[in-house]
N, C-alpha and C. Protein backbone atom coordinates (compact mmCIF):
# COMPACT_ATOMS: atom_id res chain seq x y z
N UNK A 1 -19.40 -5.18 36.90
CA UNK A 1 -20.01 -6.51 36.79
C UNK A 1 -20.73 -6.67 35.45
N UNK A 2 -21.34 -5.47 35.41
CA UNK A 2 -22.05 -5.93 33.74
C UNK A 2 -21.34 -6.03 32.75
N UNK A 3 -19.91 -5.18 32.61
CA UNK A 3 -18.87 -5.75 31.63
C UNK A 3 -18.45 -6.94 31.70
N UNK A 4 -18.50 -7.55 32.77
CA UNK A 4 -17.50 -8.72 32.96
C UNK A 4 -19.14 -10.05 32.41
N UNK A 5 -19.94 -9.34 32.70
CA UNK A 5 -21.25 -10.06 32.20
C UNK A 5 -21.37 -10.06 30.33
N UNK A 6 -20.99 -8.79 30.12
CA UNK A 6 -21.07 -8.37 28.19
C UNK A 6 -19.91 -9.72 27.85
N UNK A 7 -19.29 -9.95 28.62
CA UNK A 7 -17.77 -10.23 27.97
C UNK A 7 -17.96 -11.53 27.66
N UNK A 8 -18.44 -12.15 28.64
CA UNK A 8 -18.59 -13.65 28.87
C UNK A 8 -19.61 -14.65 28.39
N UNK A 9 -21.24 -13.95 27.92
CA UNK A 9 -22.40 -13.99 27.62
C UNK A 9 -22.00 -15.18 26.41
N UNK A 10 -23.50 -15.90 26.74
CA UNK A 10 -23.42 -17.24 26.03
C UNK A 10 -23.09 -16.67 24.48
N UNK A 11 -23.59 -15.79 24.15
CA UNK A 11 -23.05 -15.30 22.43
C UNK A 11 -22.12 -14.84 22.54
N UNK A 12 -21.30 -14.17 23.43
CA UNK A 12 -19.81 -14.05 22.61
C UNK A 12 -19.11 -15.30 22.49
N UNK A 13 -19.47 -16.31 23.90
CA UNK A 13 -19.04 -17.44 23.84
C UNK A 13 -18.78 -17.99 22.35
N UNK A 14 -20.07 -18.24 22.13
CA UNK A 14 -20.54 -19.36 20.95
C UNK A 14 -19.78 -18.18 19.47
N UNK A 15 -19.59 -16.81 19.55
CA UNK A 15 -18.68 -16.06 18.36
C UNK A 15 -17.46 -16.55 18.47
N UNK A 16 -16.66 -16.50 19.80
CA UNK A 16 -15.34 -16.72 19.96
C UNK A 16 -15.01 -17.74 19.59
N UNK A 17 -15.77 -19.06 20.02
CA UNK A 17 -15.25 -20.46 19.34
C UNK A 17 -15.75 -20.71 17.37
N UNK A 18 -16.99 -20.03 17.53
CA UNK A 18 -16.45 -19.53 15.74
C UNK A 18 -16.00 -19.41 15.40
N UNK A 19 -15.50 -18.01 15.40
CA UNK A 19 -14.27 -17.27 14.72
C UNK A 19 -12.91 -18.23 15.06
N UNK A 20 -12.65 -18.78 16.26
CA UNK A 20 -11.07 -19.77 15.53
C UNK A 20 -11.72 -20.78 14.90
N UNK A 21 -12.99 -21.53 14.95
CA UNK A 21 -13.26 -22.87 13.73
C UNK A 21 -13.45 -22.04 12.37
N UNK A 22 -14.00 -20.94 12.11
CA UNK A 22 -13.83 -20.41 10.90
C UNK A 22 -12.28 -20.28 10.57
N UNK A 23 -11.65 -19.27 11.22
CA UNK A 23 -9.72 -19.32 11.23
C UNK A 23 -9.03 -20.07 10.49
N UNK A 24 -9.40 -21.56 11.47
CA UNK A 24 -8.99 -22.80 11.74
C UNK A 24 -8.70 -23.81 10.41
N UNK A 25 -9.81 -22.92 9.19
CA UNK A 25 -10.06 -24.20 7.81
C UNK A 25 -8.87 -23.90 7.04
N UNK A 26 -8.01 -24.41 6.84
CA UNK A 26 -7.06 -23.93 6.23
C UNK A 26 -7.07 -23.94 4.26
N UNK A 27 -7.53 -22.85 4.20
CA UNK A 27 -8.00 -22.94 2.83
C UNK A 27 -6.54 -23.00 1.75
N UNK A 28 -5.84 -22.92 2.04
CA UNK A 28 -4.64 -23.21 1.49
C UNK A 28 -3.79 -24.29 0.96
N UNK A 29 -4.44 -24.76 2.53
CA UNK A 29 -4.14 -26.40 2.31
C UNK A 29 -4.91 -27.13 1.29
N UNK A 30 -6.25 -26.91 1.21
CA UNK A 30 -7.45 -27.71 0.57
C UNK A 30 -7.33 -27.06 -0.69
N UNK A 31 -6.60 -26.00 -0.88
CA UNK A 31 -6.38 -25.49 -2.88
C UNK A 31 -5.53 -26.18 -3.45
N UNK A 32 -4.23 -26.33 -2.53
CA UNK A 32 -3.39 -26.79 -2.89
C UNK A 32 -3.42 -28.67 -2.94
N UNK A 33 -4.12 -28.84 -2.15
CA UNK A 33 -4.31 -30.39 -1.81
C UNK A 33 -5.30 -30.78 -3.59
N UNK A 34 -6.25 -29.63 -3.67
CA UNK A 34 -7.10 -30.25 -4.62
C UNK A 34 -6.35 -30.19 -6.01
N UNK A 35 -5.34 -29.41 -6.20
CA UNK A 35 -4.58 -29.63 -7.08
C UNK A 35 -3.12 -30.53 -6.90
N UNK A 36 -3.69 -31.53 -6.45
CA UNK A 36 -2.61 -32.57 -6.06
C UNK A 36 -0.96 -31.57 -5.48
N UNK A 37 -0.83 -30.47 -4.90
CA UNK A 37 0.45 -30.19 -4.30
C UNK A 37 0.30 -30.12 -3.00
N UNK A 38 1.58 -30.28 -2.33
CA UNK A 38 1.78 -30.28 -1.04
C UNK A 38 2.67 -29.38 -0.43
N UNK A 39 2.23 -28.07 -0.62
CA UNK A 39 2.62 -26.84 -0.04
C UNK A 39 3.97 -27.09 0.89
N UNK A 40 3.83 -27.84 1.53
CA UNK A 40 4.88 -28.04 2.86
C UNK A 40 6.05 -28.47 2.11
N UNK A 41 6.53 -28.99 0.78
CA UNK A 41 7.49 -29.09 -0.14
C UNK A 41 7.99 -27.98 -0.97
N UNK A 42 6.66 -26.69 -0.54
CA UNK A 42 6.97 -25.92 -2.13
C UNK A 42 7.77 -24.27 -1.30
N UNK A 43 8.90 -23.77 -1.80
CA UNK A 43 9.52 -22.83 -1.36
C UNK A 43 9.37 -22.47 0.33
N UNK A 44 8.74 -21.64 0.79
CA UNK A 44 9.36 -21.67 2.11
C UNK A 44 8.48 -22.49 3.08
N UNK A 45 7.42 -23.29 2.29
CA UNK A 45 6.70 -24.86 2.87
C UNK A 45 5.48 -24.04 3.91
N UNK A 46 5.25 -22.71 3.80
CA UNK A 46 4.37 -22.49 4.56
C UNK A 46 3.09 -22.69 3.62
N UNK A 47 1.96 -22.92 4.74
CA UNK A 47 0.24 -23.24 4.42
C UNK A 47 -0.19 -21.44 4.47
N UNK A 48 -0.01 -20.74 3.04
CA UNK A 48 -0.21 -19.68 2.80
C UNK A 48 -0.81 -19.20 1.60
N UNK A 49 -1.20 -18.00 1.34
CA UNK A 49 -1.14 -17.60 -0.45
C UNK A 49 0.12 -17.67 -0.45
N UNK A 50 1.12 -17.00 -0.25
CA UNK A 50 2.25 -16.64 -0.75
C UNK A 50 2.63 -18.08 -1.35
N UNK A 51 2.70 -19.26 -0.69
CA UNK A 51 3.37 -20.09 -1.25
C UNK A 51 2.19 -21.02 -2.28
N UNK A 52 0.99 -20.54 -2.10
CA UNK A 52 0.12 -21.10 -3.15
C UNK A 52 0.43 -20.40 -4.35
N UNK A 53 0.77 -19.31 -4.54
CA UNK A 53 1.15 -18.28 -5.73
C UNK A 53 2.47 -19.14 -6.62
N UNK A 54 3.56 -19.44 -5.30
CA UNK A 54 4.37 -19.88 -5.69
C UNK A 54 4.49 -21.16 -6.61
N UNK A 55 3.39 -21.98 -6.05
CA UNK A 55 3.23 -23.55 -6.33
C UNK A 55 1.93 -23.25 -7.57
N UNK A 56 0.99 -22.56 -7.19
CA UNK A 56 -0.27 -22.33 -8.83
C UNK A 56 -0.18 -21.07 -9.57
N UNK A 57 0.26 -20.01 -8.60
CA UNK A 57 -0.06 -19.26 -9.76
C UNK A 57 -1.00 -18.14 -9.17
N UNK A 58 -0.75 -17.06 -9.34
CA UNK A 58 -1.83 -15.53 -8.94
C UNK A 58 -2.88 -16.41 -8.63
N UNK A 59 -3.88 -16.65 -9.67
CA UNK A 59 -5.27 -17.46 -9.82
C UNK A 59 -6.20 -17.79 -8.21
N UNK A 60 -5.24 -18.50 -8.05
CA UNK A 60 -5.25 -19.54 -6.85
C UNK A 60 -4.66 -19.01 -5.70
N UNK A 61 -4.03 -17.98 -5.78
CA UNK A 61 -3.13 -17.41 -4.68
C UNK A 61 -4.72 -16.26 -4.02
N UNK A 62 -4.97 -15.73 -5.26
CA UNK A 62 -5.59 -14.73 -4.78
C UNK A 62 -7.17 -15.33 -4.57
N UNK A 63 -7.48 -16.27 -4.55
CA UNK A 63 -8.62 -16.96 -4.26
C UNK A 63 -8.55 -17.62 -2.42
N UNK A 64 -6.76 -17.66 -2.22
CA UNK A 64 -6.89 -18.47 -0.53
C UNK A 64 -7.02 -16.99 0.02
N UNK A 65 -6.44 -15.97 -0.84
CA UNK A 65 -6.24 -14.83 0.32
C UNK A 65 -6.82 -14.29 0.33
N UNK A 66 -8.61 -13.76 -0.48
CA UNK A 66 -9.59 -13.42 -0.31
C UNK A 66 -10.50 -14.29 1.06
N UNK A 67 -10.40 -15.69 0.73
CA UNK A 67 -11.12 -16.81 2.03
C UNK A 67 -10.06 -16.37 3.24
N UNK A 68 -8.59 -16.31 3.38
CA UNK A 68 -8.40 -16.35 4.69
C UNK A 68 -8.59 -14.81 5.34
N UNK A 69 -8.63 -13.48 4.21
CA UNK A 69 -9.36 -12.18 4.39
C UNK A 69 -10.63 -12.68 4.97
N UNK A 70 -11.08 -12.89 4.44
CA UNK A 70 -12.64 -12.93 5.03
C UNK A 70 -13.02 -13.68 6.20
N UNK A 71 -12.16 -14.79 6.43
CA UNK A 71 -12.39 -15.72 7.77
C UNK A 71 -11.99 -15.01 8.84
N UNK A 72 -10.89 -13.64 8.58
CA UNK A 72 -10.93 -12.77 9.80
C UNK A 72 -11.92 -11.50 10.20
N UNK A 73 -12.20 -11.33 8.42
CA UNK A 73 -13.07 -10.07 8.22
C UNK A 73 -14.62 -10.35 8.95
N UNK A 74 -15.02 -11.75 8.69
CA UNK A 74 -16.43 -12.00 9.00
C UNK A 74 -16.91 -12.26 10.50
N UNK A 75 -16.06 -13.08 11.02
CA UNK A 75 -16.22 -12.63 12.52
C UNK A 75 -15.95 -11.40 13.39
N UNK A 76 -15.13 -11.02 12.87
CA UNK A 76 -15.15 -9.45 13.64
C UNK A 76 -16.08 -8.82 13.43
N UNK A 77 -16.73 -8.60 12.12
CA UNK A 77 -17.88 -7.45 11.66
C UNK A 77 -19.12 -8.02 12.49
N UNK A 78 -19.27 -9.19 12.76
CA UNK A 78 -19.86 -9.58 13.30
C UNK A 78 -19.98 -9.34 15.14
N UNK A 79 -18.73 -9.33 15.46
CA UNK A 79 -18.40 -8.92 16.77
C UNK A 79 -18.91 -7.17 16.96
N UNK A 80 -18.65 -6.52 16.07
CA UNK A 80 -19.29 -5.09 15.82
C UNK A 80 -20.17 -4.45 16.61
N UNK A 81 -21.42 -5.53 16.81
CA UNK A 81 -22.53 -5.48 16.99
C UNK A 81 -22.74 -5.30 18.77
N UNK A 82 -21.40 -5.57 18.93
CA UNK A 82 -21.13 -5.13 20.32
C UNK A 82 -20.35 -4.28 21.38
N UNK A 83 -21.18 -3.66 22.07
CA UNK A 83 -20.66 -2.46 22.50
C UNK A 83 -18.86 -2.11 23.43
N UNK A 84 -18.78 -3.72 23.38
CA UNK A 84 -17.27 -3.40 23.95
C UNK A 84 -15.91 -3.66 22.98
N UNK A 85 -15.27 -2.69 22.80
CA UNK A 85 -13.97 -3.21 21.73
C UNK A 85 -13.32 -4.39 21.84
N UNK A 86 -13.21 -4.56 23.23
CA UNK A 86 -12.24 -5.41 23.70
C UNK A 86 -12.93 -7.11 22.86
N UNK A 87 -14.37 -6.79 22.87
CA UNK A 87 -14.58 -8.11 22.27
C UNK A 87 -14.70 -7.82 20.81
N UNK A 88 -14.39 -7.01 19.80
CA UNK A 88 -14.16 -6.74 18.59
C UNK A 88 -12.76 -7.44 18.51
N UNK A 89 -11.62 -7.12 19.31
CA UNK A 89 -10.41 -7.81 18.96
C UNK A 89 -9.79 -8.63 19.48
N UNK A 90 -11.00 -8.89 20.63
CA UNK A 90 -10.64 -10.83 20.88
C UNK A 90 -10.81 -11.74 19.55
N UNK A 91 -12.42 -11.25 19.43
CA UNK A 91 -12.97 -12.38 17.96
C UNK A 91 -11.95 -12.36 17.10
N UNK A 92 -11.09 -11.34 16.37
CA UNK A 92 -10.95 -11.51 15.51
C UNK A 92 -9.20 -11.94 15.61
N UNK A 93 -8.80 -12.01 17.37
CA UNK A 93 -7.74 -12.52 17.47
C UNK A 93 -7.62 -13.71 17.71
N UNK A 94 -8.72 -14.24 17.65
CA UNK A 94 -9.29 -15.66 18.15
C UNK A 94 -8.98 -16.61 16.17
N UNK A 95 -9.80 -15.94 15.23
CA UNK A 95 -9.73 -15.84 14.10
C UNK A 95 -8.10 -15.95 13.38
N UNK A 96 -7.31 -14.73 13.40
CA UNK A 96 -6.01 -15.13 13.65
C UNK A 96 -5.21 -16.57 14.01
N UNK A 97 -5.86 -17.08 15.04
CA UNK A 97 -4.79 -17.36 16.03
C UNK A 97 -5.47 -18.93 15.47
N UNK A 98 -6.40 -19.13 15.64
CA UNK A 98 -7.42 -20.27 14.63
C UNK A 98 -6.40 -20.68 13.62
N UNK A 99 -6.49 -19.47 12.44
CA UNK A 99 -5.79 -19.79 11.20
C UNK A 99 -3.92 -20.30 11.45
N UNK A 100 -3.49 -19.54 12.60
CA UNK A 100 -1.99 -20.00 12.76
C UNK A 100 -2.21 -21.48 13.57
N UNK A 101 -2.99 -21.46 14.36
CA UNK A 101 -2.91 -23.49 14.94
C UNK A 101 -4.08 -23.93 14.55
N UNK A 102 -4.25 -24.20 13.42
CA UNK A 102 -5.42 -24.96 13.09
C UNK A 102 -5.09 -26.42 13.66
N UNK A 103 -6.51 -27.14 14.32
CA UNK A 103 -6.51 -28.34 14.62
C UNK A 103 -6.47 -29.03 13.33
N UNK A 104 -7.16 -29.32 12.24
CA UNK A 104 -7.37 -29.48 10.97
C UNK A 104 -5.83 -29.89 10.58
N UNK A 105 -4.58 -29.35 10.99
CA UNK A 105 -2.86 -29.43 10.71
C UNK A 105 -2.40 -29.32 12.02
N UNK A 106 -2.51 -30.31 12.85
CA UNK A 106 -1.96 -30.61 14.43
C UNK A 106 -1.61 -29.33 14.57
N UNK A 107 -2.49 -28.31 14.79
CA UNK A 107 -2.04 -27.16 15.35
C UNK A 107 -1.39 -26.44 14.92
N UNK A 108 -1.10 -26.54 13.62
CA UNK A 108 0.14 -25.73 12.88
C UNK A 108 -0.49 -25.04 11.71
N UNK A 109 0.13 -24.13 11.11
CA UNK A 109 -0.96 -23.41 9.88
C UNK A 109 0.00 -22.52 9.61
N UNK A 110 -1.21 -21.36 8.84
CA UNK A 110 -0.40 -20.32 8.28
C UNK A 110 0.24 -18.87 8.97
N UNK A 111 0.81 -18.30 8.54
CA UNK A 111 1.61 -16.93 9.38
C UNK A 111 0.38 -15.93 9.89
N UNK A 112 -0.51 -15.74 9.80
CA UNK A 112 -1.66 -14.94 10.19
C UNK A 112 -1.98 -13.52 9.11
N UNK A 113 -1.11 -13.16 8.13
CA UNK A 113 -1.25 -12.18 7.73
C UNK A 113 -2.71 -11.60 6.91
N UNK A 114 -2.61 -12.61 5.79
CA UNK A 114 -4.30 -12.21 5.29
C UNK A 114 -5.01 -11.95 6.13
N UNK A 115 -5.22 -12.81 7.23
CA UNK A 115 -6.53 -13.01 8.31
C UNK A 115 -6.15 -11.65 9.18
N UNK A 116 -5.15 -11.90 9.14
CA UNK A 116 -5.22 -9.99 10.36
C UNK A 116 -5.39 -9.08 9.70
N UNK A 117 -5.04 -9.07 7.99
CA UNK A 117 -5.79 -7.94 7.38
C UNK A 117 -7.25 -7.74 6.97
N UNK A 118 -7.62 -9.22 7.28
CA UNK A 118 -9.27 -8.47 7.65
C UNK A 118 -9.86 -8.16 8.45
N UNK A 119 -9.33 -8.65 9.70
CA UNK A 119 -9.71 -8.21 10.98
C UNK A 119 -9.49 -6.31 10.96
N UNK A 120 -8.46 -6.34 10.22
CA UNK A 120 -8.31 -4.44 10.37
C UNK A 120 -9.03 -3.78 9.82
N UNK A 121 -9.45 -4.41 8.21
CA UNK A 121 -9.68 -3.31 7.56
C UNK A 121 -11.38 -3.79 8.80
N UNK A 122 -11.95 -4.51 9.29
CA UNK A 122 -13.18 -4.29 9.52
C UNK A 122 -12.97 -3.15 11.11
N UNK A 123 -11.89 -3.29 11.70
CA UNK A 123 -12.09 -1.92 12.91
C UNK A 123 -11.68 -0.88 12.41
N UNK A 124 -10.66 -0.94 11.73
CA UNK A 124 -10.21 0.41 11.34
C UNK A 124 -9.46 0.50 9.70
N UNK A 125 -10.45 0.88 9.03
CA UNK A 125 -10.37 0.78 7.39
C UNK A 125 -9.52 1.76 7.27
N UNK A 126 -9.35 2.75 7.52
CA UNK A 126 -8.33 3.76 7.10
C UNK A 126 -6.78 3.47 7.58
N UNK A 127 -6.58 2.99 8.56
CA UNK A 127 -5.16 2.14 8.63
C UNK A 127 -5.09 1.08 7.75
N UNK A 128 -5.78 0.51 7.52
CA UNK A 128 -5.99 -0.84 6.75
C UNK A 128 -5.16 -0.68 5.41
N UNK A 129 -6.28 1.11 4.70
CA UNK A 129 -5.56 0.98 3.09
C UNK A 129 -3.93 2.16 3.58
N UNK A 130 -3.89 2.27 4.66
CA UNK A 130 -2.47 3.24 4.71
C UNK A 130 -1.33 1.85 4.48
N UNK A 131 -1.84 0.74 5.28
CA UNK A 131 -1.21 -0.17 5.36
C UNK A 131 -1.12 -1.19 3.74
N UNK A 132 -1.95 -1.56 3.60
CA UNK A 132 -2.14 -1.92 1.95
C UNK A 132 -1.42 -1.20 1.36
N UNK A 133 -1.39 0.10 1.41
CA UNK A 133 -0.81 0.92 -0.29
C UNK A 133 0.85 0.84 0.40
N UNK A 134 1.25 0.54 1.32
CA UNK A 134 2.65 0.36 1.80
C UNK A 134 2.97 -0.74 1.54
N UNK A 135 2.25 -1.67 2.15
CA UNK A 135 2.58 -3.23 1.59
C UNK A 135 2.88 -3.50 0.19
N UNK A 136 1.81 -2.65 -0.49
CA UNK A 136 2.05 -3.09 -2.23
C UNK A 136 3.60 -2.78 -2.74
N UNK A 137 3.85 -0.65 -1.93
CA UNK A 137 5.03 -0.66 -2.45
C UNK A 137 5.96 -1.42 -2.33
N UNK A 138 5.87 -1.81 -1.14
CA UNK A 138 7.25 -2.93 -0.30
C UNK A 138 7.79 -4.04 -1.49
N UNK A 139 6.51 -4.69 -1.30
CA UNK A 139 6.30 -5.78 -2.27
C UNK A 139 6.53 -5.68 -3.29
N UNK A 140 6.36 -4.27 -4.08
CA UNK A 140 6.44 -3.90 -5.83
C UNK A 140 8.06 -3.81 -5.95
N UNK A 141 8.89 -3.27 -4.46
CA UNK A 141 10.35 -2.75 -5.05
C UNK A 141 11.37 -3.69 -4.11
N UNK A 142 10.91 -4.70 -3.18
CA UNK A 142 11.96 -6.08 -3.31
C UNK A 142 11.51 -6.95 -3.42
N UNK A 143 10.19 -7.24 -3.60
CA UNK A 143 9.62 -8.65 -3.88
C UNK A 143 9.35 -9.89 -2.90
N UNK A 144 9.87 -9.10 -1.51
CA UNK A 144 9.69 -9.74 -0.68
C UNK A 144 7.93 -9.60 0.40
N UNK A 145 7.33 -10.63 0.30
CA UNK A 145 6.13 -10.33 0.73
C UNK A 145 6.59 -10.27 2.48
N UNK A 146 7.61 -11.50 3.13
CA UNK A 146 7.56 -11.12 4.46
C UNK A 146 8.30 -9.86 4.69
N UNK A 147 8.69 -9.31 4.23
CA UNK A 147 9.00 -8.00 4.48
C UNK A 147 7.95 -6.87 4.85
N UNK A 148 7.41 -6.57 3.91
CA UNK A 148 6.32 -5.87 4.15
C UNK A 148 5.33 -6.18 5.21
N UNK A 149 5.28 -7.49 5.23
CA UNK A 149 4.30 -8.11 6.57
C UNK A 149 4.85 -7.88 7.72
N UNK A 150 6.21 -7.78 7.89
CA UNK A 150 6.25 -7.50 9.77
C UNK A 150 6.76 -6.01 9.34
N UNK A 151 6.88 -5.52 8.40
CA UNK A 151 6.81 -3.66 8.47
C UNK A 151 5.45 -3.31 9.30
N UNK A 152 4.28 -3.61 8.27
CA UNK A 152 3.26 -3.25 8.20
C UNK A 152 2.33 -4.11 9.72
N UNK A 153 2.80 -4.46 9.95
CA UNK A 153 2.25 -5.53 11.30
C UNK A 153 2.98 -5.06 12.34
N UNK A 154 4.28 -4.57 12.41
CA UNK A 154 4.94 -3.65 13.63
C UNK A 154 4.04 -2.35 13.59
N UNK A 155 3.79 -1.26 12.43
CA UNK A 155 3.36 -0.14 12.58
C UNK A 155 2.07 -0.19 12.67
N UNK A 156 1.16 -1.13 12.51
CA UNK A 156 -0.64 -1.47 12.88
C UNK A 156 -0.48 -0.61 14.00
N UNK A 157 -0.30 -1.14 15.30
CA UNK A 157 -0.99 -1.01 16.54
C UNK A 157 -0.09 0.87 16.91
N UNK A 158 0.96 1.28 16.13
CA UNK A 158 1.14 2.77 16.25
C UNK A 158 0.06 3.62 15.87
N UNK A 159 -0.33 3.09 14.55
CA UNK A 159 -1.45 3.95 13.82
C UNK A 159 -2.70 3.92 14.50
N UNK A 160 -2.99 2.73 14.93
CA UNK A 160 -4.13 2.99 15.52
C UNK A 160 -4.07 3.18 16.60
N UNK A 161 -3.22 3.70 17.79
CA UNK A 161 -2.96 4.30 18.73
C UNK A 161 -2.87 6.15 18.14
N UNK A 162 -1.93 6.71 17.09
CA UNK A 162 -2.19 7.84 16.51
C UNK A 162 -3.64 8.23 15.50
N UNK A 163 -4.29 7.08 15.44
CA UNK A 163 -5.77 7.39 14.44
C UNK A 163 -6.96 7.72 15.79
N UNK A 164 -6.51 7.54 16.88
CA UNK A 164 -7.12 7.31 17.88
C UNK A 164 -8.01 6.39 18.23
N UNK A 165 -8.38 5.15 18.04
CA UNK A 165 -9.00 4.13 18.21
C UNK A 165 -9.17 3.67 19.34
N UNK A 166 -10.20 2.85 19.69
CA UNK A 166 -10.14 2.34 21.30
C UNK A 166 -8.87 2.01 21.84
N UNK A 167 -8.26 1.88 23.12
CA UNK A 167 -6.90 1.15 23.30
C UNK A 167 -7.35 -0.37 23.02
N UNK A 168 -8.13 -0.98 23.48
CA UNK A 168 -8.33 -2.26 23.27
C UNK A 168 -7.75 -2.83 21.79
N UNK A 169 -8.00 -2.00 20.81
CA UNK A 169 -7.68 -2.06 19.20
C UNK A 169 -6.27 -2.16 18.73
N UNK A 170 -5.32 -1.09 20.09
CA UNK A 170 -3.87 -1.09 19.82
C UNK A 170 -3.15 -1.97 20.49
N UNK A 171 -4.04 -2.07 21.89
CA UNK A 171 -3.07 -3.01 22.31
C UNK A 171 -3.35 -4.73 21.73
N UNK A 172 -4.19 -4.83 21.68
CA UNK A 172 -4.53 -6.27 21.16
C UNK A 172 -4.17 -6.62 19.92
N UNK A 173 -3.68 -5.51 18.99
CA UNK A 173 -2.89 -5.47 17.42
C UNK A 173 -1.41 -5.81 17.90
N UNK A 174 -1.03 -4.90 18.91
CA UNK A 174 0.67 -4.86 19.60
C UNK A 174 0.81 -6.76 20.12
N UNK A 175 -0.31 -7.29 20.48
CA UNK A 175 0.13 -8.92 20.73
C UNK A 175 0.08 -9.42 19.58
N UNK A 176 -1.27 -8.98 19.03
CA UNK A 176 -0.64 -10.03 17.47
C UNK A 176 0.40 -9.81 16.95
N UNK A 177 1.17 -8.68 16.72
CA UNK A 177 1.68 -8.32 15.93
C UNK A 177 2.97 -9.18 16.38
N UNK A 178 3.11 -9.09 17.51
CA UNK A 178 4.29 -10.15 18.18
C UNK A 178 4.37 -11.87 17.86
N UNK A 179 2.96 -12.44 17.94
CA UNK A 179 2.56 -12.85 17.44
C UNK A 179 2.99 -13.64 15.55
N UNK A 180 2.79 -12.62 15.38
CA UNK A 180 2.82 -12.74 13.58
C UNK A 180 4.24 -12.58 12.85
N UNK A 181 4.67 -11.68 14.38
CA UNK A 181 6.39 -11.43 13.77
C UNK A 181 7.43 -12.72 14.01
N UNK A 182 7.08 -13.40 15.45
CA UNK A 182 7.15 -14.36 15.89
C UNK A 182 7.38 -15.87 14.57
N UNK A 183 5.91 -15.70 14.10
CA UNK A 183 5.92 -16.59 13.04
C UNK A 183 6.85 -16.59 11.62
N UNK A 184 7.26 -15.41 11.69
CA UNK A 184 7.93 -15.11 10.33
C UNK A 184 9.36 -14.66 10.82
N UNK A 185 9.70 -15.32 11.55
CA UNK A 185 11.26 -15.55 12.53
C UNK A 185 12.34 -16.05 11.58
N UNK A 186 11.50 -17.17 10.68
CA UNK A 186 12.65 -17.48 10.23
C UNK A 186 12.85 -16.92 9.07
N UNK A 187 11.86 -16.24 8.26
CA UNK A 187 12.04 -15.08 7.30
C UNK A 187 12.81 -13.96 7.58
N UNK A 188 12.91 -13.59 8.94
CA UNK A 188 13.72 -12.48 9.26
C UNK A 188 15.08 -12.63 9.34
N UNK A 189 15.19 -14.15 9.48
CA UNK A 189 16.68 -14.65 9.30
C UNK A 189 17.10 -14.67 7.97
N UNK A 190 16.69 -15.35 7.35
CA UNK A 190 16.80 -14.98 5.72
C UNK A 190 17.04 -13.87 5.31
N UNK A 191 16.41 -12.83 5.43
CA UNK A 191 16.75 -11.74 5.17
C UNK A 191 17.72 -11.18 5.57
N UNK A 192 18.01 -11.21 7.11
CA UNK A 192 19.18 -11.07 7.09
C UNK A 192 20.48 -11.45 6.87
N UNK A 193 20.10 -12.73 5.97
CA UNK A 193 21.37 -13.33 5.52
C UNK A 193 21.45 -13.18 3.69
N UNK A 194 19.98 -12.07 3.60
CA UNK A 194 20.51 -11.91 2.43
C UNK A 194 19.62 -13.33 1.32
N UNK A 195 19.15 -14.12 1.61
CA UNK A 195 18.20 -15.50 1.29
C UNK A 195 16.99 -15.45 1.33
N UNK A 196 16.11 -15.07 1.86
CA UNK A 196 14.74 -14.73 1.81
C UNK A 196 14.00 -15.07 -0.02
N UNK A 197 12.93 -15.56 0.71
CA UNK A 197 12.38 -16.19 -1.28
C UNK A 197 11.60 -15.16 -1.16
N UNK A 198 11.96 -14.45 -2.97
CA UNK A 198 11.35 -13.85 -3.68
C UNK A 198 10.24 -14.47 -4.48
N UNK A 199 9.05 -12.98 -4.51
CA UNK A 199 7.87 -13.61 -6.25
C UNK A 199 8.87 -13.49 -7.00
């Protein structure tokens, strides 16, 4: 009963609906909007860095994907503070899941990737840079960023099942990750047809 009391308590409440209105801002949209483009025209039309890179330029790419890092990073660290995992990777799946249906874009948004890489590196930093220094290679030798993203988003919830982490941590990575792979469906088609957009 007192878990089911930790779980529910007017403050995780009032974190959980945070963390998706933090999620939720689609900073991608509003970079790209303030530089008069409309992302949803530009290469594979997703509300992302990747396609802000595409449409401005590093600059600007790496400015949405620090904000949508951190809109996952900051509610979780925040969730920290509490003694059950399970609400470490609600918040920050809440955060996630915010940034993929933002109300702000009738429910529609970006693939979740930045935002789930801050949610990680804040539970488990050492998967985080195993995962980073893989992603980079991925990325450095075909150029494909969704590639590396559902590599590195399938093998999350292994590692932290082999790093030993709470289960709450693996299994709740194993839905996003479905989740996130889900979203990048039609990248996986591309690729397998050989089409997939390159940096």
């Amino acid at each position: 009963m007192t878990i089911v009391v930790g779980f529910f308590s007017s403050h995780v409440l009032l974190l959980c609906v945070t963390a998706f209105a933090l999620g939720s801002i689609p900073f991608a949209w509003v970079v790209a909007r303030l530089n008069q483009v409309d992302l949803r025209t530009i290469g594979s039309g997703n509300i992302g860095a990747t396609n802000v890179y595409r449409a401005l330029g590093f600059r600007y790419a790496g400015l949405v994907f620090a904000l949508d890092f951190l809109k996952g990073a900051i509610p979780t660290w925040v969730a920290l503070n509490h003694e059950y995992p399970f609400i470490h990777i609600l918040v920050g799946g809440l955060a996630i899941a915010g940034h993929t249906f933002s109300p702000f874009l009738r429910f529609k948004g970006g693939k979740g990737a930045a935002t789930g890489l801050g949610v990680l590196a804040t539970i488990g930093f050492d998967v985080f840079l195993l995962l980073a220094t893989l992603a980079t290679l991925l990325i450095a030798t075909t150029r494909m960023v969704a590639l590396a993203t559902v590599v590195c988003v399938v093998l999350c919830p292994f590692l932290l099942w082999g790093f030993h982490y709470p289960s709450p941590y693996w299994m709740g990575t194993g839905a996003l990750a479905i989740l996130i792979v889900a979203r990048h469906w039609q990248n996986i088609r591309r690729m397998i047809r050989g089409e997939e957009n390159t940096l």
